[in-house]
N, C-alpha and C. Protein backbone atom coordinates (compact mmCIF):
# COMPACT_ATOMS: atom_id res chain seq x y z
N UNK A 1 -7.81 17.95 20.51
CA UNK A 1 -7.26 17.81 19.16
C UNK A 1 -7.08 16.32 18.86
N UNK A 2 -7.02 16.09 17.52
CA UNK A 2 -7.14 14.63 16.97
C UNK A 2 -5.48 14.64 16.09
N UNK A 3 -5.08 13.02 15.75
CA UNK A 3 -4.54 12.91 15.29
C UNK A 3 -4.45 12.86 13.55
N UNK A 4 -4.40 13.15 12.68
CA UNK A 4 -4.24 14.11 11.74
C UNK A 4 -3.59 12.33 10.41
N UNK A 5 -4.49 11.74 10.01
CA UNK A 5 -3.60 10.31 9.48
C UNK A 5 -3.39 10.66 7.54
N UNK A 6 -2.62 10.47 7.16
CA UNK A 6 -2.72 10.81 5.93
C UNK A 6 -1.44 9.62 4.95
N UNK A 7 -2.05 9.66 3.88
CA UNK A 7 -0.95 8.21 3.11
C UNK A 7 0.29 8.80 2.29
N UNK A 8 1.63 8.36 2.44
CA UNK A 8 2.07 8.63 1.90
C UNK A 8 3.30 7.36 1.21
N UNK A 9 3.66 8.20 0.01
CA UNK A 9 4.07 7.07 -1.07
C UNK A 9 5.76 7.25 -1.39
N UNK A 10 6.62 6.09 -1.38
CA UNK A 10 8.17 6.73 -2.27
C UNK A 10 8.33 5.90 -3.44
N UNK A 11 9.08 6.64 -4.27
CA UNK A 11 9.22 6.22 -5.53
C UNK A 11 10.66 6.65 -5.66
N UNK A 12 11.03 6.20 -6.99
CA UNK A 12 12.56 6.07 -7.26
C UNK A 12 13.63 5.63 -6.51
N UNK A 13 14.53 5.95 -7.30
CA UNK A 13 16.03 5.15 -6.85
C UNK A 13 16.58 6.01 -5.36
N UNK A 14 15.73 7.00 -5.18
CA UNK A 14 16.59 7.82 -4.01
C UNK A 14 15.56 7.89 -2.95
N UNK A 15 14.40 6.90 -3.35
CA UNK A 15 13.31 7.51 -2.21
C UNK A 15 12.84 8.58 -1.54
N UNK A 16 11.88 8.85 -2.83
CA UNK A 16 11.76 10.67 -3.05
C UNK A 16 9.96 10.25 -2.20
N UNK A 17 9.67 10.64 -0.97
CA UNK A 17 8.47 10.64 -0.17
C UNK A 17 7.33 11.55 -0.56
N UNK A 18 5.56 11.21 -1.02
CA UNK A 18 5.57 12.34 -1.09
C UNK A 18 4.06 11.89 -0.14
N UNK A 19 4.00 13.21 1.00
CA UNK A 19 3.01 12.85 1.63
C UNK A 19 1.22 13.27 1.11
N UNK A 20 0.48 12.81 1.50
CA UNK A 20 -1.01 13.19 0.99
C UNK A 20 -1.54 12.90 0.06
N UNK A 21 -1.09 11.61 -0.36
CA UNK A 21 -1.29 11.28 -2.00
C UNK A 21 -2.74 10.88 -1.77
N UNK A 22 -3.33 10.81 -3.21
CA UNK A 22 -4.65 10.86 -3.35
C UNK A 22 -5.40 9.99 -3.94
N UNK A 23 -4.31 8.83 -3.93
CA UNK A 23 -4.63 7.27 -4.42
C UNK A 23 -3.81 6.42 -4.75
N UNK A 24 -3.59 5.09 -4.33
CA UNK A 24 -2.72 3.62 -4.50
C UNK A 24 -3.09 3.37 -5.55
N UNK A 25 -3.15 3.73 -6.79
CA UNK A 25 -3.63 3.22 -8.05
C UNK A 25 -2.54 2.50 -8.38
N UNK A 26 -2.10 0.80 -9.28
CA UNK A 26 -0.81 0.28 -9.22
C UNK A 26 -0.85 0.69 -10.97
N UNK A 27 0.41 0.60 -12.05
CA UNK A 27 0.23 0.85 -13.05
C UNK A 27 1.75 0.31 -13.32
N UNK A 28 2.34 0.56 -14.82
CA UNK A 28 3.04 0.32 -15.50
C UNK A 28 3.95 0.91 -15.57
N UNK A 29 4.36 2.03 -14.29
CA UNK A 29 5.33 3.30 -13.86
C UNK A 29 5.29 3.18 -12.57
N UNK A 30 6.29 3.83 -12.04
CA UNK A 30 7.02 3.93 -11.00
C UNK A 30 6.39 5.20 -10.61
N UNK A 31 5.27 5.48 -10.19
CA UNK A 31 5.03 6.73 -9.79
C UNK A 31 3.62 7.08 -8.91
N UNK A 32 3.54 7.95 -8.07
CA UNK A 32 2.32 8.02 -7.52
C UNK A 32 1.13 8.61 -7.82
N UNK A 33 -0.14 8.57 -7.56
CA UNK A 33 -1.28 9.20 -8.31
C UNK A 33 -1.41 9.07 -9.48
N UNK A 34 -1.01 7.87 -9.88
CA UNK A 34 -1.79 7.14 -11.41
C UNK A 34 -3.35 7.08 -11.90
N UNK A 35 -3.02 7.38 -12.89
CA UNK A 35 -4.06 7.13 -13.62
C UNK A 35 -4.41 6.07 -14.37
N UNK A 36 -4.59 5.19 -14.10
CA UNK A 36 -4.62 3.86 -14.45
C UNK A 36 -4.80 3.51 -16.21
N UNK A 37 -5.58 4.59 -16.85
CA UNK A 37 -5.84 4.29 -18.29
C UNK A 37 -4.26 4.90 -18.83
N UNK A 38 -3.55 5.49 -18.24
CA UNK A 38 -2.33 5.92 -18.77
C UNK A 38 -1.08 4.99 -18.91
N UNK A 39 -1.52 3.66 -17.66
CA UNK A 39 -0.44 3.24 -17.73
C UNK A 39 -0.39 1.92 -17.13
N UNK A 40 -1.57 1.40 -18.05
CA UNK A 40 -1.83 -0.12 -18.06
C UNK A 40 -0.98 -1.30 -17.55
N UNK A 41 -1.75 -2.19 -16.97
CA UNK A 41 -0.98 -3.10 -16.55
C UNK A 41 -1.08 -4.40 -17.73
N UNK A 42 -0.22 -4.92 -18.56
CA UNK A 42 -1.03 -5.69 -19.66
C UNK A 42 -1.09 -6.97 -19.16
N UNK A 43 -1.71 -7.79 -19.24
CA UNK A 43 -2.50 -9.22 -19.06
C UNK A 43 -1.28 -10.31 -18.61
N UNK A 44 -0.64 -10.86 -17.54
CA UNK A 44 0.11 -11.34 -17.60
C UNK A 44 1.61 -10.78 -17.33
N UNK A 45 1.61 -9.66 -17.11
CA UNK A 45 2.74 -8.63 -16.20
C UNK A 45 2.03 -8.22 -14.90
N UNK A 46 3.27 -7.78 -14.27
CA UNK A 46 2.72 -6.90 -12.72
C UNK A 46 2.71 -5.22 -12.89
N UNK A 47 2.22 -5.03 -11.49
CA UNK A 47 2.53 -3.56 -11.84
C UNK A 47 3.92 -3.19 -11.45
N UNK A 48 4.03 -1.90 -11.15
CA UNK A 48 5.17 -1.50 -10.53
C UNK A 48 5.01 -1.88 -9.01
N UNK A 49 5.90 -2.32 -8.03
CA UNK A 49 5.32 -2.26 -6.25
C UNK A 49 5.02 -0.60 -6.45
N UNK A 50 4.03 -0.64 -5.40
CA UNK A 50 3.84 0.25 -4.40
C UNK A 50 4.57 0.48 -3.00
N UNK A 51 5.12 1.54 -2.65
CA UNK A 51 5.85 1.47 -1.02
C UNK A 51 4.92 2.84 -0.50
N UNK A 52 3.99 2.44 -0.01
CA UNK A 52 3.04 2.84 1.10
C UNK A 52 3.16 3.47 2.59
N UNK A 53 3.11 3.91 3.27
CA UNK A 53 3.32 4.28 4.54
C UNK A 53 2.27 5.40 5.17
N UNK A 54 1.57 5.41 6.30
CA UNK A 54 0.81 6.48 7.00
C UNK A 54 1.66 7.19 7.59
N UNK A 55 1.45 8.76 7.39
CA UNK A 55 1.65 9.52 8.19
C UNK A 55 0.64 10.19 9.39
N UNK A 56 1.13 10.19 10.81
CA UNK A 56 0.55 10.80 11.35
C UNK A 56 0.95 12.00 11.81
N UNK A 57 0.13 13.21 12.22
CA UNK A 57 0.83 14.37 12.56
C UNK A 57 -0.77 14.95 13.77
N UNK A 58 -0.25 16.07 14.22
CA UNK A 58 -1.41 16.46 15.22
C UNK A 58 -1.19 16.58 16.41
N UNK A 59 -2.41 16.25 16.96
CA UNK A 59 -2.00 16.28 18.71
C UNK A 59 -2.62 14.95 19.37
N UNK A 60 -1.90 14.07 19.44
CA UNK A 60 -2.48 12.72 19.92
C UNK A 60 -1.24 12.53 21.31
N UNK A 61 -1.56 11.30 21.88
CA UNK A 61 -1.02 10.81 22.76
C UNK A 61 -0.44 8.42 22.41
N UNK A 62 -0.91 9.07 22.09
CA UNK A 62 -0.81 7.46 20.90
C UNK A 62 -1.42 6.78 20.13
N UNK A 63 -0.79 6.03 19.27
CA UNK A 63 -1.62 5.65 18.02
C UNK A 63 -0.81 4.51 17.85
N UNK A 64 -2.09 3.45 18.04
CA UNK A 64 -1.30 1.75 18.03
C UNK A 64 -2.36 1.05 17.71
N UNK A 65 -1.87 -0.32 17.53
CA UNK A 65 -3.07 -1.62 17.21
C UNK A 65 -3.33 -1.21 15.39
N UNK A 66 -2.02 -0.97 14.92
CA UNK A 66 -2.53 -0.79 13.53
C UNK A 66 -2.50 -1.79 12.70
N UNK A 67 -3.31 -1.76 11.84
CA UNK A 67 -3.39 -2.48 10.91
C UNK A 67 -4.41 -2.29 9.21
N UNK A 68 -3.72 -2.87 8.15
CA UNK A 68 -4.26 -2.83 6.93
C UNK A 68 -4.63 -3.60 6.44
N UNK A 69 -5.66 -3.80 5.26
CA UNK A 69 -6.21 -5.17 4.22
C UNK A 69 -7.05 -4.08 3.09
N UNK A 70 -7.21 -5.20 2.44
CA UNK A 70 -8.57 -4.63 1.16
C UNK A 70 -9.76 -5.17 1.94
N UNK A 71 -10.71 -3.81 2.06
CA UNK A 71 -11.76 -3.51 2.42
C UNK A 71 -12.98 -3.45 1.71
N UNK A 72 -12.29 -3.63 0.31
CA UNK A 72 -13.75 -3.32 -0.74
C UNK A 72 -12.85 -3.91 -1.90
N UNK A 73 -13.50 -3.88 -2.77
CA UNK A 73 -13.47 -4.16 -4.71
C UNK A 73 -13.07 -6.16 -4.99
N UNK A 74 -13.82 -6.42 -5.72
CA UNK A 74 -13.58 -7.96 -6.22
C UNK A 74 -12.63 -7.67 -6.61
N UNK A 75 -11.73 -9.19 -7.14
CA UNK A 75 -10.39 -9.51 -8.08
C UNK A 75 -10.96 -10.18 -9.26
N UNK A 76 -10.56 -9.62 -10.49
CA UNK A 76 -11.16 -10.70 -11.59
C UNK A 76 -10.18 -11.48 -11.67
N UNK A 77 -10.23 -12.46 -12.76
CA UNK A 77 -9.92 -13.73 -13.06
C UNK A 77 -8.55 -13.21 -13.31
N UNK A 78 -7.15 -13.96 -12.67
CA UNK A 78 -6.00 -13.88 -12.79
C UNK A 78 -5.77 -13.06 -12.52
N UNK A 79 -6.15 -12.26 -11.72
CA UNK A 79 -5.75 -10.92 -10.47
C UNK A 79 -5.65 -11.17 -9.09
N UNK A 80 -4.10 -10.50 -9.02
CA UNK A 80 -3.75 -11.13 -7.63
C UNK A 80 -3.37 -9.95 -7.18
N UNK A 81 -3.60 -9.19 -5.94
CA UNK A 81 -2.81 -8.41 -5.33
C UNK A 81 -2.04 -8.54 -4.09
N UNK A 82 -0.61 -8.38 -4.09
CA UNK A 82 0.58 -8.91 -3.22
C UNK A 82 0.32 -7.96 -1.89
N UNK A 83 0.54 -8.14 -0.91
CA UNK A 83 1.31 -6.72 -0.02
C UNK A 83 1.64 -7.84 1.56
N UNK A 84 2.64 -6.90 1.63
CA UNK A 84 3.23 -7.62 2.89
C UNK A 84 3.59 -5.86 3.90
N UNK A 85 4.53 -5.60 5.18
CA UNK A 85 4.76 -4.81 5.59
C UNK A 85 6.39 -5.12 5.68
N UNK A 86 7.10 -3.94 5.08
CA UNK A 86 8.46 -4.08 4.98
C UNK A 86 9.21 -3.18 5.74
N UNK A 87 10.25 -3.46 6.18
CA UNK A 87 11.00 -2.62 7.15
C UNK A 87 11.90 -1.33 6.50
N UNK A 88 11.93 -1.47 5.47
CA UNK A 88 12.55 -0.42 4.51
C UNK A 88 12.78 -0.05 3.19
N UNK A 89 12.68 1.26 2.85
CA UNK A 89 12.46 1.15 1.08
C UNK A 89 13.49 0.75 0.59
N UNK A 90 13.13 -0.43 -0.66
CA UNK A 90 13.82 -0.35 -2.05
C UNK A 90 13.03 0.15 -2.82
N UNK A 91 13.42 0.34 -3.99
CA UNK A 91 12.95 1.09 -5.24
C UNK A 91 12.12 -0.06 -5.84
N UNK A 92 10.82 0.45 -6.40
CA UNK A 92 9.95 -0.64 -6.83
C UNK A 92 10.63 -1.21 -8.23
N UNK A 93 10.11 -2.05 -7.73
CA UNK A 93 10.47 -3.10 -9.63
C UNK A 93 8.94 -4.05 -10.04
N UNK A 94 9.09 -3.87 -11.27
CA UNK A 94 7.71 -4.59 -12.13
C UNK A 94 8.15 -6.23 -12.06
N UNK A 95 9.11 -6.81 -12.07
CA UNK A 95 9.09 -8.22 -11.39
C UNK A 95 8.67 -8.49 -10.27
N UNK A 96 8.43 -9.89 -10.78
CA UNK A 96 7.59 -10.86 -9.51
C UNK A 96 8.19 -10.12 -7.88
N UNK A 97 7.60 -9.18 -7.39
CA UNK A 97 7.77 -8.85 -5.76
C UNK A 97 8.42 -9.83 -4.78
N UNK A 98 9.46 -9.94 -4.30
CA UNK A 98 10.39 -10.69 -3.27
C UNK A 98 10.02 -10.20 -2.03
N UNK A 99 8.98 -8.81 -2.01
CA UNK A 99 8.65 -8.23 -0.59
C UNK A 99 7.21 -8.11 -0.56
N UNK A 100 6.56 -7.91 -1.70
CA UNK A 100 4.91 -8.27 -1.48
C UNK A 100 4.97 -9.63 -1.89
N UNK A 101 4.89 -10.71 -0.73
CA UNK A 101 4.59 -11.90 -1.75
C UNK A 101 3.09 -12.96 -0.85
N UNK A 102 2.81 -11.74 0.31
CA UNK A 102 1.36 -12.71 0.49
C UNK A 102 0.03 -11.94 -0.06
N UNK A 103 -0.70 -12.80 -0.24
CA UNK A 103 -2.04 -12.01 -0.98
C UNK A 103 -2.74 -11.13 0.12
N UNK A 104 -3.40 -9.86 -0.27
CA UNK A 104 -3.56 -8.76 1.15
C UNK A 104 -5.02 -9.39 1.28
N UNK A 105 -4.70 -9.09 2.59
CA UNK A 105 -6.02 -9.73 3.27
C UNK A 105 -7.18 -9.03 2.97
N UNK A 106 -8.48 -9.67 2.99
CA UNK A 106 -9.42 -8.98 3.05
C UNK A 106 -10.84 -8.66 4.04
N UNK A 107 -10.02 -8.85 5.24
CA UNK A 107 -11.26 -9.18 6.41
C UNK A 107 -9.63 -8.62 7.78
N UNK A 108 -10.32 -7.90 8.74
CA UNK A 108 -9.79 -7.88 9.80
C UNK A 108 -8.75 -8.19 10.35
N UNK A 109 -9.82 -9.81 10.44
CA UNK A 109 -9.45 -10.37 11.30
C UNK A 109 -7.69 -11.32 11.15
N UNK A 110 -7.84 -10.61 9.46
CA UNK A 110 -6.49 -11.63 9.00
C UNK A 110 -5.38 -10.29 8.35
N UNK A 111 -5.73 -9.13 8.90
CA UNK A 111 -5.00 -7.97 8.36
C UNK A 111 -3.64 -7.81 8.81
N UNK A 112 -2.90 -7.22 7.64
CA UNK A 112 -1.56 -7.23 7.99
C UNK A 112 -1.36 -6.19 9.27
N UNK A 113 -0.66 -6.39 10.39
CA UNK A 113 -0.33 -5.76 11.74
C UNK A 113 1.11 -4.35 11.10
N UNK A 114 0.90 -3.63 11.39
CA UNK A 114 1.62 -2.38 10.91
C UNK A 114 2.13 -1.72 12.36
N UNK A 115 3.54 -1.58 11.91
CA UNK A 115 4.43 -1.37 13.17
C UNK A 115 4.97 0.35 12.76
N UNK A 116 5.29 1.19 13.92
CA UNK A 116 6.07 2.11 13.41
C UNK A 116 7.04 2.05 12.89
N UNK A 117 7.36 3.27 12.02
CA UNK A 117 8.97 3.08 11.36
C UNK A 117 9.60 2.85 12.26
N UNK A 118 10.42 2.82 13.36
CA UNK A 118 11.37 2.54 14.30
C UNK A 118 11.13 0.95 14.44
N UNK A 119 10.39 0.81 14.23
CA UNK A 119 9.61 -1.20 14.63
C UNK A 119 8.71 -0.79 15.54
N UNK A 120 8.40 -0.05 16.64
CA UNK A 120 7.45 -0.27 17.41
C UNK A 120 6.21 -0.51 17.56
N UNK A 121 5.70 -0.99 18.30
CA UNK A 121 4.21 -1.47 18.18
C UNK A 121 3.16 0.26 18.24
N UNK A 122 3.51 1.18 18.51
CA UNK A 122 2.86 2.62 19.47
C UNK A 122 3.58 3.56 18.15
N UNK A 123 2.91 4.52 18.27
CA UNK A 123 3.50 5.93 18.18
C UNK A 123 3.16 7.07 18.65
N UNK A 124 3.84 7.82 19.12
CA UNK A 124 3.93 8.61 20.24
C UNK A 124 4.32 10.01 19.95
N UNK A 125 4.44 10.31 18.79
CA UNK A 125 4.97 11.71 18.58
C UNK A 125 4.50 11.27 16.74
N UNK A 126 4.75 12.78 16.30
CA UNK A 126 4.30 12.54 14.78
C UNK A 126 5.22 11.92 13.95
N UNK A 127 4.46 10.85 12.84
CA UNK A 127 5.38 10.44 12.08
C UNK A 127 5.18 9.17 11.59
N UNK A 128 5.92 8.41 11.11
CA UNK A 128 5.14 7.57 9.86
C UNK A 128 5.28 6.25 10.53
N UNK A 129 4.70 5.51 9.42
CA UNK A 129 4.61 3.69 10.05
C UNK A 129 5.66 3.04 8.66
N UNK A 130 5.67 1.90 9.20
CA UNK A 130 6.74 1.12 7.97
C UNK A 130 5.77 1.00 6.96
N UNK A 131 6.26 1.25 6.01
CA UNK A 131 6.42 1.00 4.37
C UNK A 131 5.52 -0.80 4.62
N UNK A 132 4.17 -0.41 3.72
CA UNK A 132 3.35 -1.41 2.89
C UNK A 132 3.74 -1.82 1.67
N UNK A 133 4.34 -2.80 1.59
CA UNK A 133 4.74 -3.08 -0.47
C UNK A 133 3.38 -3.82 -0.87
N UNK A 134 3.15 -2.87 -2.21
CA UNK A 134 1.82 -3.76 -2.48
C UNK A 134 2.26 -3.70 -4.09
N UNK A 135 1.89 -5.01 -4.39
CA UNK A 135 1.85 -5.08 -5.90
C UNK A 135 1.02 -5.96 -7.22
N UNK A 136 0.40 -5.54 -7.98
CA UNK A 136 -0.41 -6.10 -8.70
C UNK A 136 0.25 -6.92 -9.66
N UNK A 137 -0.44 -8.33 -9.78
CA UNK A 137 -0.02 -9.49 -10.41
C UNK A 137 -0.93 -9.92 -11.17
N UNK A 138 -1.02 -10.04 -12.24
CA UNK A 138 -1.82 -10.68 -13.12
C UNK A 138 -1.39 -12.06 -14.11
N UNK A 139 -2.49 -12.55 -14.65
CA UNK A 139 -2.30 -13.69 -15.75
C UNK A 139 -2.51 -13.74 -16.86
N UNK A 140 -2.10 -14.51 -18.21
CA UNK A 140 -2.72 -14.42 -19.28
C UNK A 140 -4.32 -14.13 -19.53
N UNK A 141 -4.93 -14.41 -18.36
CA UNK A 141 -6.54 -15.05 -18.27
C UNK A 141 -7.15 -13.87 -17.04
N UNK A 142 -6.36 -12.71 -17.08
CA UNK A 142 -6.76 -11.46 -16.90
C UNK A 142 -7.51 -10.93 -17.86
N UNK A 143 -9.28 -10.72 -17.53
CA UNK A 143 -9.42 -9.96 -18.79
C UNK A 143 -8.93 -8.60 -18.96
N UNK A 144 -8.86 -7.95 -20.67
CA UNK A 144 -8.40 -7.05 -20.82
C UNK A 144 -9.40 -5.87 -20.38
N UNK A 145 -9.14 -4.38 -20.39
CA UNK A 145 -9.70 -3.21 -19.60
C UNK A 145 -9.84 -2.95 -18.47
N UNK A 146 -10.76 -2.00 -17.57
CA UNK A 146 -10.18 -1.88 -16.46
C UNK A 146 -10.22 -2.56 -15.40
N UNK A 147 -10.15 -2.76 -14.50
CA UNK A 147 -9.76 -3.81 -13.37
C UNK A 147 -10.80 -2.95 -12.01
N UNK A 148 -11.48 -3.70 -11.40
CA UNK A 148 -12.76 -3.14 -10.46
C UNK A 148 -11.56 -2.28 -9.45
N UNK A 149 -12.34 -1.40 -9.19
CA UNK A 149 -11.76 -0.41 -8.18
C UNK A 149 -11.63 -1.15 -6.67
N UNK A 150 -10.09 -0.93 -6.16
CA UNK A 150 -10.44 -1.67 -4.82
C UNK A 150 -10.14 -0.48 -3.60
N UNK A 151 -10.84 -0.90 -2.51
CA UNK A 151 -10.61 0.18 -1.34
C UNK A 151 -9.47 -0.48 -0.07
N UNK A 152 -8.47 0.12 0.80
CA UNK A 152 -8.33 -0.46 1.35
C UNK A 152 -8.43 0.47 2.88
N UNK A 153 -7.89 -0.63 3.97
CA UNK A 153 -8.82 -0.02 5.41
C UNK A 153 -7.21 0.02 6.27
N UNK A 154 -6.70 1.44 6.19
CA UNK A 154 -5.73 1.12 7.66
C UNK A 154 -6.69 1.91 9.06
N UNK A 155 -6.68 0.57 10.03
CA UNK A 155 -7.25 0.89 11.17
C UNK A 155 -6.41 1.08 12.07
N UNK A 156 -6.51 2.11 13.26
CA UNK A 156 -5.81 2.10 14.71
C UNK A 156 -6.68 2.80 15.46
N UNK A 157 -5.87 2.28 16.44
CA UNK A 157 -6.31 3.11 17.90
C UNK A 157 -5.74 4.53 18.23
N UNK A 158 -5.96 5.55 18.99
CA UNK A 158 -5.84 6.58 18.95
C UNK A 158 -6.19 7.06 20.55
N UNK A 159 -5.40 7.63 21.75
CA UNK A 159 -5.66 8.21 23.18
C UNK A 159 -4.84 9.40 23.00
């Protein structure tokens, strides 16, 4: 049997979790599985953060050496996307991010290192990793419509 990895997202003031979501889309709401034409980011605002986290579940023996970045999609002009790895949820806010504030990597070799929720480097039984804050930043000199689709890569090891 394999270990079983799946993304999951919290939102609101009470950190309401919901696991299996079906896309990091960032938008103009506090909410998961956006639809991006619903809820625009306008030219020169951010989005809402994102608070991110993998779940694992299954039958493994450990799962370590993790790590995340953007794996795919260009940035246009005055598009910035934030993400750092945070030790615990706050509730997202559409101001400038105090917890995503380095630009997410986009190569490997410079990917953010992702620890279990407890801090540990391993995980050993089922269950999630710390909270990714990711958040979209833009400029006046963002053009307007939609923004290229980006992919991103959480990698680990798995015995």
């Amino acid at each position: 049997m394999a270990a079983v990895y799946q993304w999951a997202e919290a939102n609101g003031a009470g950190e309401t979790v919901t696991d299996g979501i079906a896309n990091l889309n960032m938008g103009d709401i506090d909410d998961k599985e956006l639809v991006p034409s619903s809820y625009q980011v306008v030219a020169g605002n951010n989005s809402y953060e994102k608070n991110v986290k993998a779940k694992f579940s299954g039958t493994f023996t450990e799962i370590s050496n993790m790590k995340f970045w953007k794996s795919a999609g260009a940035l246009k002009t005055g598009e910035a996307i934030k993400a750092d790895e945070v030790t615990s949820y706050v509730q997202p806010v559409k101001t400038t991010s105090t917890r995503a504030v380095d630009d997410v990597p986009t190569v490997e070799e410079s990917a953010i290192v992702v620890h279990a929720a407890g801090g540990g480097s391993t995980i050993t039984s089922p269950g999630y990793t710390r909270y990714i804050c990711l958040q979209l930043q833009t400029t006046g000199s963002t053009p307007a419509g939609a923004l290229n689709t980006k992919s991103y890569t959480l990698q680990y090891d798995e015995v």
